[in-house]
Protein backbone atom coordinates (compact mmCIF):
# COMPACT_ATOMS: atom_id res chain seq x y z
CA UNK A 1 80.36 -74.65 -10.61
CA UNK A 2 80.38 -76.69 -7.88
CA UNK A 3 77.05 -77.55 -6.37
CA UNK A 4 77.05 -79.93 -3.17
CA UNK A 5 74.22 -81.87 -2.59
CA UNK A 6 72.78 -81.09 0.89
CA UNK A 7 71.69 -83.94 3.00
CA UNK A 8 67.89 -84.51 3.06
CA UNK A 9 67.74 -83.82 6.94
CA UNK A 10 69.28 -80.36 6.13
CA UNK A 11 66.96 -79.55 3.36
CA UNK A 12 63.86 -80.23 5.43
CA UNK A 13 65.02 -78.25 8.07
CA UNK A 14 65.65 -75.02 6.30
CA UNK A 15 62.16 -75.88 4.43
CA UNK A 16 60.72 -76.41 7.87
CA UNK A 17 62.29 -73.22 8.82
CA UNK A 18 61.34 -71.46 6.22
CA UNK A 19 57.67 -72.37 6.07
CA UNK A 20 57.75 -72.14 9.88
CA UNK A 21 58.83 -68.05 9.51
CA UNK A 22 56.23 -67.85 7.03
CA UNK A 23 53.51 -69.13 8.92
CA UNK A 24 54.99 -66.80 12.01
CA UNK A 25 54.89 -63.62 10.23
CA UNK A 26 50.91 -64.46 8.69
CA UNK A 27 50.51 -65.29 12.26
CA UNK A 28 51.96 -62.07 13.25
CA UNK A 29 50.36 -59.84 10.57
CA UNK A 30 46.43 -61.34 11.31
CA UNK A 31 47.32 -60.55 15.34
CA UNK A 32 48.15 -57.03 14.34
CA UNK A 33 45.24 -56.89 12.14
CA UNK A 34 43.17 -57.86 14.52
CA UNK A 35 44.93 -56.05 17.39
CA UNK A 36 44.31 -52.81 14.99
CA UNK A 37 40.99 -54.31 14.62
CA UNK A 38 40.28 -53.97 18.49
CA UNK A 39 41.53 -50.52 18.45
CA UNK A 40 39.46 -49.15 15.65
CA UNK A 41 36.43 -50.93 17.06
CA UNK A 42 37.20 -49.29 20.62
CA UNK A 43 38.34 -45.84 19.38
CA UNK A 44 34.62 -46.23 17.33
CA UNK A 45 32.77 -46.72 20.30
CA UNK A 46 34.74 -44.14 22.49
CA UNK A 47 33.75 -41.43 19.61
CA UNK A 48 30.36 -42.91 20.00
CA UNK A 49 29.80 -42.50 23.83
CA UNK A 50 31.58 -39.16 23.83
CA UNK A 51 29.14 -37.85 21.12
CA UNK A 52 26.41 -39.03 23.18
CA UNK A 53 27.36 -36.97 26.13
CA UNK A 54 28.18 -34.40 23.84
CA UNK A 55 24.65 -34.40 22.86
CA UNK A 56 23.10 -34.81 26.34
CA UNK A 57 25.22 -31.85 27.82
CA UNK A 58 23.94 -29.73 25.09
CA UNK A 59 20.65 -30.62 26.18
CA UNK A 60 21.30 -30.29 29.66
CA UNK A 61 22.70 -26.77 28.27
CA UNK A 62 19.49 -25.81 26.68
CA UNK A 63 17.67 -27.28 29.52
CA UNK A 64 19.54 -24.51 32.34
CA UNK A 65 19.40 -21.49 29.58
CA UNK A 66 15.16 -21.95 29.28
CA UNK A 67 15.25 -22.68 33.23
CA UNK A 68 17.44 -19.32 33.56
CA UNK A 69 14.94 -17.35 30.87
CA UNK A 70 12.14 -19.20 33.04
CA UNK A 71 13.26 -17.84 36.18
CA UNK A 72 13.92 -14.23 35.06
CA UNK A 73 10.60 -14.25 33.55
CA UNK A 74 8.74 -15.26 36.99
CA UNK A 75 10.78 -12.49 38.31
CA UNK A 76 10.15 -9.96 36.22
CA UNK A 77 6.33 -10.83 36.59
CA UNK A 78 6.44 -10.76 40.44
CA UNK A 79 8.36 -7.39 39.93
CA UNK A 80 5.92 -6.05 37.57
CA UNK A 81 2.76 -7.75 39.98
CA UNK A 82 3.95 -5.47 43.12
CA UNK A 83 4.36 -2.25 40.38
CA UNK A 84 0.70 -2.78 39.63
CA UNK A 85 -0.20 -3.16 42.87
CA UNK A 86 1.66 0.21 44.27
CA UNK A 87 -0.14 1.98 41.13
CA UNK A 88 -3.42 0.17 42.58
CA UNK A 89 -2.66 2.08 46.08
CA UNK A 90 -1.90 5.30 44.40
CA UNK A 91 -5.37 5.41 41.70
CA UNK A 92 -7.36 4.62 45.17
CA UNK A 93 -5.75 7.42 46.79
CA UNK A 94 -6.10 9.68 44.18
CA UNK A 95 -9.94 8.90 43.47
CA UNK A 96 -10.59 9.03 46.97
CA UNK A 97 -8.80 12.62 47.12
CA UNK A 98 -10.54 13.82 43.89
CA UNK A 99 -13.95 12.71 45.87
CA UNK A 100 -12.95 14.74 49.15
CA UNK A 101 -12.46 17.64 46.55
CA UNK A 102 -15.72 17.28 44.70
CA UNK A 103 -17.28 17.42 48.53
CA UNK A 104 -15.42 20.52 49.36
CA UNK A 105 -16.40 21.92 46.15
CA UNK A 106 -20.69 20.72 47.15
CA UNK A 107 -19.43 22.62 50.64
CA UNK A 108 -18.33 25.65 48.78
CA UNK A 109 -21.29 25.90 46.74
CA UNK A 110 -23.74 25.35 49.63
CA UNK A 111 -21.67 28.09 51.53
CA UNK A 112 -22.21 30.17 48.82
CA UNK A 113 -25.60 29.66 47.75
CA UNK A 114 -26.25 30.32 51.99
CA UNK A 115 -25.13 34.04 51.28
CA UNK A 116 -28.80 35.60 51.21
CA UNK A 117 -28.64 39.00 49.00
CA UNK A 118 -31.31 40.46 51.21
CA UNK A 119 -28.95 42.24 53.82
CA UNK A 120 -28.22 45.76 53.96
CA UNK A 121 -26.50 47.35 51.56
CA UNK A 122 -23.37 47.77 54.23
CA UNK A 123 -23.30 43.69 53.78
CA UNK A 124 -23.66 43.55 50.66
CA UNK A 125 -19.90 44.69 49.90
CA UNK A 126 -18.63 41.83 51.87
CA UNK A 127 -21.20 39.69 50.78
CA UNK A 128 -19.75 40.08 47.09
CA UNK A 129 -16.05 39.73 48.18
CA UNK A 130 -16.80 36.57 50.00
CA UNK A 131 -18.97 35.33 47.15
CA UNK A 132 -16.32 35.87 45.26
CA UNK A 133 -13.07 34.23 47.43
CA UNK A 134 -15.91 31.48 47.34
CA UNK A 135 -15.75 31.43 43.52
CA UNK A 136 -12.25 31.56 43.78
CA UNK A 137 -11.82 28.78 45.73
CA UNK A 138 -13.86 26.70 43.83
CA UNK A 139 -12.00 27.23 40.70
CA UNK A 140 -8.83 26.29 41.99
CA UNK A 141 -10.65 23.00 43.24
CA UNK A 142 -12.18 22.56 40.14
CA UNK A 143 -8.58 23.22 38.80
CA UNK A 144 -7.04 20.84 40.79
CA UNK A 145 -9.50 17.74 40.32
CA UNK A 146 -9.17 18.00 36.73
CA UNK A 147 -5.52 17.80 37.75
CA UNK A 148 -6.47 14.66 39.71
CA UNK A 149 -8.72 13.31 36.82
CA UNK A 150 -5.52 13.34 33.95
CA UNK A 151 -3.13 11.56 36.84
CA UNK A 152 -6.08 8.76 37.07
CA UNK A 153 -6.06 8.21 33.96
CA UNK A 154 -2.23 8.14 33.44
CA UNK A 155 -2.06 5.86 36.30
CA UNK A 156 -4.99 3.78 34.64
CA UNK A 157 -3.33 3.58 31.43
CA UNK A 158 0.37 2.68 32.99
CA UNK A 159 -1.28 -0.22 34.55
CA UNK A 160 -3.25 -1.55 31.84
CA UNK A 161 0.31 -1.53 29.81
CA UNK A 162 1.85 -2.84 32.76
CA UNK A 163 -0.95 -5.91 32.30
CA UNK A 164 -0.37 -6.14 28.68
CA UNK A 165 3.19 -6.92 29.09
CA UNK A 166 2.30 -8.91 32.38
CA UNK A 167 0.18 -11.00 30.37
CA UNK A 168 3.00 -11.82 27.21
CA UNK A 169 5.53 -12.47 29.87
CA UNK A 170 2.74 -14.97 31.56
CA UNK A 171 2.18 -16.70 28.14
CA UNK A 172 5.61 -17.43 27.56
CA UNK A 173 5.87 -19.06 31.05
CA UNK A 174 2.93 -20.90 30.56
CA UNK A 175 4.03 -22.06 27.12
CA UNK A 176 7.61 -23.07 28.29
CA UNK A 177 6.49 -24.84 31.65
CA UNK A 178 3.85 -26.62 29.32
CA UNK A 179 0.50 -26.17 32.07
């Protein structure tokens, strides 16, 4: 084997080289690491900030579907207001209707009380028949305001559910709007 000495100048150089290479690729590797670093640390905080929003648009979300329930449930009680108000009209009609009858029914009794049984016996046939058309005619008004007097109270009882389920639908708004 034949083994030449190198020159000292020569040796250095491929030692300076070598450690030179050496010292690049550590300098390479810890600027990738930290270039990976920067990523990771940037990717992190993108994940963060997008889970944020994430989190705010849900609560934005939530937010619109209690404002939609909100606003369905103020309609639904304005709706249900103007029902109970067009029952209102109707029971006030209907009472004062069922009054006018119990008057014509006081007329009808008066009219009939005014037939004097003294007359003639000639009258008295006609006197019966009108006493009884009179009698008649009050029993069909009798008939009819008991008629009246079960649509009241339907009409009384309708509302009062109509209030009851006025009055859940009002506690929920309450509750949600936080008076």
């Amino acid at each position: 084997m034949n083994f030449t000495i190198m020159p000292k100048s020569v040796v250095i150089g491929i030692l300076f080289v070598v450690l030179f290479s050496v010292q690049v690729t550590a300098t390479q590797q810890e600027s990738t690491e930290a270039h990976i670093t920067g990523k990771l640390t940037a990717l992190s905080e993108s994940i963060d900030t997008l889970a944020k929003q994430i989190e705010k648009q849900t609560n934005s979300s939530k937010q619109d579907i209690s404002l939609r329930k909100l606003d369905i449930a103020i309609a639904y009680l304005n709706f249900r207001s103007r029902r109970i108000e067009m029952f209102e009209r109707d029971l006030q009609s209907s009472r004062t209707k069922r009054n006018r009858l119990e008057d014509l029914l006081e007329q009808f009794q008066r009219e009939e009380d005014g037939l004097s049984p003294s007359f003639d016996a000639n009258q008295q046939g006609s006197i019966q028949k009108a006493r009884e058309e009179l009698g008649f005619r009050r029993q069909s008004i009798k008939d009819r305001i008991e008629r009246m007097d079960e649509e009241i109270i339907l009409l009384e009882n309708r509302m009062m559910d109509m209030q009851s389920q006025i009055d859940s639908v009002e506690s929920y708004v309450q509750k949600n709007l936080e008076f």
